[in-house]
Protein backbone atom coordinates (compact mmCIF):
# COMPACT_ATOMS: atom_id res chain seq x y z
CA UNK A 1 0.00 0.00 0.00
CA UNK A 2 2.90 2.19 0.41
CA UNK A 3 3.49 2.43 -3.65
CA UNK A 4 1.84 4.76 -5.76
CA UNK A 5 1.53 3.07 -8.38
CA UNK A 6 -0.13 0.00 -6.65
CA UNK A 7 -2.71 -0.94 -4.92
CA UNK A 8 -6.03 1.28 -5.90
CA UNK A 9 -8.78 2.54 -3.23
CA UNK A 10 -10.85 -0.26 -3.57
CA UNK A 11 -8.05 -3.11 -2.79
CA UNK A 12 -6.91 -1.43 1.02
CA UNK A 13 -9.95 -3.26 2.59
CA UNK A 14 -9.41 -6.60 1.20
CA UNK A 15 -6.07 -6.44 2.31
CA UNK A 16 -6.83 -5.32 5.66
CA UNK A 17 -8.87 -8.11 6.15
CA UNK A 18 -6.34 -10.48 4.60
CA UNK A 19 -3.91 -9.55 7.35
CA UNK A 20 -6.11 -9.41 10.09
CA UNK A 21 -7.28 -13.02 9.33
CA UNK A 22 -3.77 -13.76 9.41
CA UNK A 23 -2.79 -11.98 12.57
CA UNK A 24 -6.14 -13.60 14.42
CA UNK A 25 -4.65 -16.92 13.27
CA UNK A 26 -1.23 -16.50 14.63
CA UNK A 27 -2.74 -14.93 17.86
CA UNK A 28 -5.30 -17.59 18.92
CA UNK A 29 -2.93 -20.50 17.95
CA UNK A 30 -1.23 -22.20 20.75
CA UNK A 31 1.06 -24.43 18.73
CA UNK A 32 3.16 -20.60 18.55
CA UNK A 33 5.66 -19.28 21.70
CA UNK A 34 3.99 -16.74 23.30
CA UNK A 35 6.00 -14.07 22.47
CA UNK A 36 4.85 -14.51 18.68
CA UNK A 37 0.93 -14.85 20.08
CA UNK A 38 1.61 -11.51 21.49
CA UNK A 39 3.11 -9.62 18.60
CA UNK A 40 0.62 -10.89 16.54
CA UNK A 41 -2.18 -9.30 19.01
CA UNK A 42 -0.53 -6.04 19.54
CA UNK A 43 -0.45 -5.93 15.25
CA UNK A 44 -3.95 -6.50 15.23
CA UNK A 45 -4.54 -3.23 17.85
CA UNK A 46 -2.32 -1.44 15.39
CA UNK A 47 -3.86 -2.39 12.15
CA UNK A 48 -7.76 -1.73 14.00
CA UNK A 49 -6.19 1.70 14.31
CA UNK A 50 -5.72 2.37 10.69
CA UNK A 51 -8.29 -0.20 9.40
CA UNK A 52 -10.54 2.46 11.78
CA UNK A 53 -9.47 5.38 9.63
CA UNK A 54 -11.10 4.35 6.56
CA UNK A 55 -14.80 5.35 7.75
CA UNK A 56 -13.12 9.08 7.71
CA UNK A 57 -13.44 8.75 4.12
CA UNK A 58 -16.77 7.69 2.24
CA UNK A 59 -14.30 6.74 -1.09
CA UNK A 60 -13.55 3.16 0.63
CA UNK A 61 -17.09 1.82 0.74
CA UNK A 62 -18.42 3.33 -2.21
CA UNK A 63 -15.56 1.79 -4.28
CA UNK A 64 -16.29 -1.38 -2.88
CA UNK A 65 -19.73 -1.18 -3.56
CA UNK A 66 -18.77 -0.63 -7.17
CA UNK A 67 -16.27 -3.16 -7.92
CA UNK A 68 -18.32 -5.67 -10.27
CA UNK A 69 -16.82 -8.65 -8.00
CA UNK A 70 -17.65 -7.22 -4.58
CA UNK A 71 -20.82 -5.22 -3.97
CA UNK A 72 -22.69 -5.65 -0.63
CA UNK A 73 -21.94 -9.24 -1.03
CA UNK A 74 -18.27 -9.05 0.05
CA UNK A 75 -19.39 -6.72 3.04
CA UNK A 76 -21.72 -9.89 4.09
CA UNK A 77 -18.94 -12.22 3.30
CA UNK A 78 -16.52 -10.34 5.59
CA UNK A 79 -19.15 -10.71 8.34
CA UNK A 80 -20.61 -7.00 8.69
CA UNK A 81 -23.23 -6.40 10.68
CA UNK A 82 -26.01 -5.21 8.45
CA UNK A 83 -26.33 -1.44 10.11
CA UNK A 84 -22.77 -1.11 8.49
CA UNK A 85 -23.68 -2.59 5.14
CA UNK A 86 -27.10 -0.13 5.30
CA UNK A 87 -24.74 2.85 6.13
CA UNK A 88 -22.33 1.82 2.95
CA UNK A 89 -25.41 1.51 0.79
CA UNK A 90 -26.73 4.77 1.60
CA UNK A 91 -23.17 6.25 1.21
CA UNK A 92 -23.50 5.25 -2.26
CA UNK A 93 -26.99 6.71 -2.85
CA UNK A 94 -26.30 9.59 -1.09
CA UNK A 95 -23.26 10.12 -3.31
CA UNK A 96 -25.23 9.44 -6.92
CA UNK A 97 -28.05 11.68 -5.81
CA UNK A 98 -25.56 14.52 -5.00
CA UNK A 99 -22.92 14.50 -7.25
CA UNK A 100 -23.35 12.30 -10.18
CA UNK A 101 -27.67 12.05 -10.75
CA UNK A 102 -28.40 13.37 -13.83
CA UNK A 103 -30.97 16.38 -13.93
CA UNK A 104 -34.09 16.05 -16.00
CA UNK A 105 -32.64 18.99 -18.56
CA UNK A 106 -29.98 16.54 -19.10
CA UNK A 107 -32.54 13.50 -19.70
CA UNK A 108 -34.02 15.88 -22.01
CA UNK A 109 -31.19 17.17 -23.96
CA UNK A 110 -29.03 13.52 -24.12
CA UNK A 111 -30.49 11.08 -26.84
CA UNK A 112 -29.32 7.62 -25.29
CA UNK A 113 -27.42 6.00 -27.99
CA UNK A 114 -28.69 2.17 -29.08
CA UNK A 115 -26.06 -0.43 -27.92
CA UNK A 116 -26.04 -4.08 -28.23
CA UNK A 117 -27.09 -5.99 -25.71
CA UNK A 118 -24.39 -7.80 -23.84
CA UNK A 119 -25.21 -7.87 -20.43
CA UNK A 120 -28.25 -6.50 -18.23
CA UNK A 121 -26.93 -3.53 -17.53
CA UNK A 122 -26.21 -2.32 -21.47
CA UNK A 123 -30.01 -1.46 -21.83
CA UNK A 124 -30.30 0.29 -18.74
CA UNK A 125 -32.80 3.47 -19.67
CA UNK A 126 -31.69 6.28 -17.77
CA UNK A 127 -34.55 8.50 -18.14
CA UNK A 128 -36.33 5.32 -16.54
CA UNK A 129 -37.72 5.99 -12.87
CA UNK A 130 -35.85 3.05 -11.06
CA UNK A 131 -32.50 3.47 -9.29
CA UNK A 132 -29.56 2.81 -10.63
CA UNK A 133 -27.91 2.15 -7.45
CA UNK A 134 -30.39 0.23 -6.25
CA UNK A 135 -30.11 -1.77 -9.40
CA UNK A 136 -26.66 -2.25 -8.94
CA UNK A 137 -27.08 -3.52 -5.76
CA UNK A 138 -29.15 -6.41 -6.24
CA UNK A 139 -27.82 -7.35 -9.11
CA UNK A 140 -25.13 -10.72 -8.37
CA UNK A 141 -21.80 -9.90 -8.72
CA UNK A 142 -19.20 -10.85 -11.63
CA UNK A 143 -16.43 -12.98 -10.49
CA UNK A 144 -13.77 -12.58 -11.79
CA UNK A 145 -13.83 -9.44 -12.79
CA UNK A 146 -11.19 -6.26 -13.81
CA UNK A 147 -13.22 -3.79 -12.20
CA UNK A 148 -11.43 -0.91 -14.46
CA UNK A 149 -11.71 -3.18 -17.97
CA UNK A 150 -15.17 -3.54 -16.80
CA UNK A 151 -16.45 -0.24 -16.53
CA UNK A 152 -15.07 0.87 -19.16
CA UNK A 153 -16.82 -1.76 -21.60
CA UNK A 154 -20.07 -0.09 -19.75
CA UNK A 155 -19.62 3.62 -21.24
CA UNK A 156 -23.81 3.80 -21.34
CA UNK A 157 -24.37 2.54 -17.57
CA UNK A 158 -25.54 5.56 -15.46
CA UNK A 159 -23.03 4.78 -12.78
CA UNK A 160 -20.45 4.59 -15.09
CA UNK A 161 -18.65 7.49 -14.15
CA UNK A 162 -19.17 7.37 -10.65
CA UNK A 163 -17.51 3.70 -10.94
CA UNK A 164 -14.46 4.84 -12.89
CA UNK A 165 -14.11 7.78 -10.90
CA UNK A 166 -13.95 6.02 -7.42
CA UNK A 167 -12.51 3.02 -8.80
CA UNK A 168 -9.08 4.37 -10.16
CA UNK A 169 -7.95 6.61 -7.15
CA UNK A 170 -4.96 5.22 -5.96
CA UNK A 171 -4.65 3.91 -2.16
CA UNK A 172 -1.60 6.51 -1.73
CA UNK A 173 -0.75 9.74 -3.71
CA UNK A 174 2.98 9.14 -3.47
CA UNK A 175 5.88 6.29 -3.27
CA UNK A 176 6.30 6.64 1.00
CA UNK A 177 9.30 5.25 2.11
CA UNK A 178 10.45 7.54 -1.22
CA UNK A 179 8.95 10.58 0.29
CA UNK A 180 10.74 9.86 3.89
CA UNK A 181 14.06 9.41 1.93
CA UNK A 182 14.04 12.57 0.09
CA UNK A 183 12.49 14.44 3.53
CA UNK A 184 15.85 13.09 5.38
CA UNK A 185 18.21 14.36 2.75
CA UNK A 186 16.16 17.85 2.73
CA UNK A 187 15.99 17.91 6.87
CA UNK A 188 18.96 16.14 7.97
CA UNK A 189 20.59 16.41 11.52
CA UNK A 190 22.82 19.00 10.76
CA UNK A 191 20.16 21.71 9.63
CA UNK A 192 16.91 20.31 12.06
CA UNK A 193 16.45 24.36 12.47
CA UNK A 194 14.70 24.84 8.92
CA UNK A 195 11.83 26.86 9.23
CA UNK A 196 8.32 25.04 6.96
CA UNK A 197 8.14 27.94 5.01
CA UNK A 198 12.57 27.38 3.70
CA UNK A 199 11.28 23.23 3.88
């Protein structure tokens, strides 16, 4: 998660929960020395910290929601209790009705081009009075899936924007361990009395 490059928004919680099933497997096992049971228990307090951080941010659960694979159904997987999966879901709405809902000018004025049919979601009618996200939702996911390649095969879906906007942030704006590097040769012990304005 560190490199810019790699991993995107919507891959930090998987991973989270990767290592924290690992981490609750080395901590309840009793075959390890103690001192290893341990560590592994004061990592999981430390990853619940930052794991914690993500509901500061509605970008985490909305990409989820929006990854073809994942949906609510990976939320339910994971073992969620449902008042979190409800809060995620409205999240979502909440962002499609603010930011991305077409008005009805733009109904109006937009002639919906004819596609072939490939899927359910390529004859979507969006001057149609059911909810996209709502149709998203209950629709089963697709394993298997590039979410990325995906949405971008979808160019007439009404929450195909909103999908390839959230979908491509990166989980970190720069390379860090790059970052501290160059910040040591910039501030180094020898001139700790730089001002932040001459940083």
């Amino acid at each position: 998660m560190s490199q810019s490059s790699t991993p995107l928004i919507h891959q930090v919680i998987p991973l989270f929960d990767g290592i924290t099933c690992a981490l609750d497997d080395y901590a309840g096992n009793i075959d390890y020395a103690p001192a290893v049971c341990m560590a592994a228990v004061r990592g999981r307090t430390m990853l619940n910290k930052y794991y914690g951080l993500t509901d500061d941010s509605v970008v985490y659960r909305i990409a989820m929601l929006l990854h073809p694979c994942y949906k609510s159904t990976y939320f339910q997987k994971a073992g969620w209790p449902c008042k979190w999966i409800r809060m995620a879901e409205d999240i979502l709405r909440k962002e499609w009705e603010t930011n991305y809902k077409p008005s009805m000018s733009d109904l109006v004025q937009e002639a919906v081009p004819s596609v072939t049919k490939n899927n359910d979601f390529d004859s979507f009618n969006a001057s149609s009075t059911a909810n996209p996200v709502d149709e998203w939702l209950s629709s089963s996911p697709v394993a298997g899936t590039d979410s990325l390649q995906w949405w971008t095969a979808m160019p007439t879906h009404p929450l195909h924007r909103m999908a390839m906007n959230f979908l491509s942030i990166p989980a970190t704006s720069t390379d860090v361990e790059r970052a501290f590097s160059h910040g040591r040769l910039t501030v180094s012990k020898m001139r700790h009395s730089l001002s932040d304005e001459s940083t």
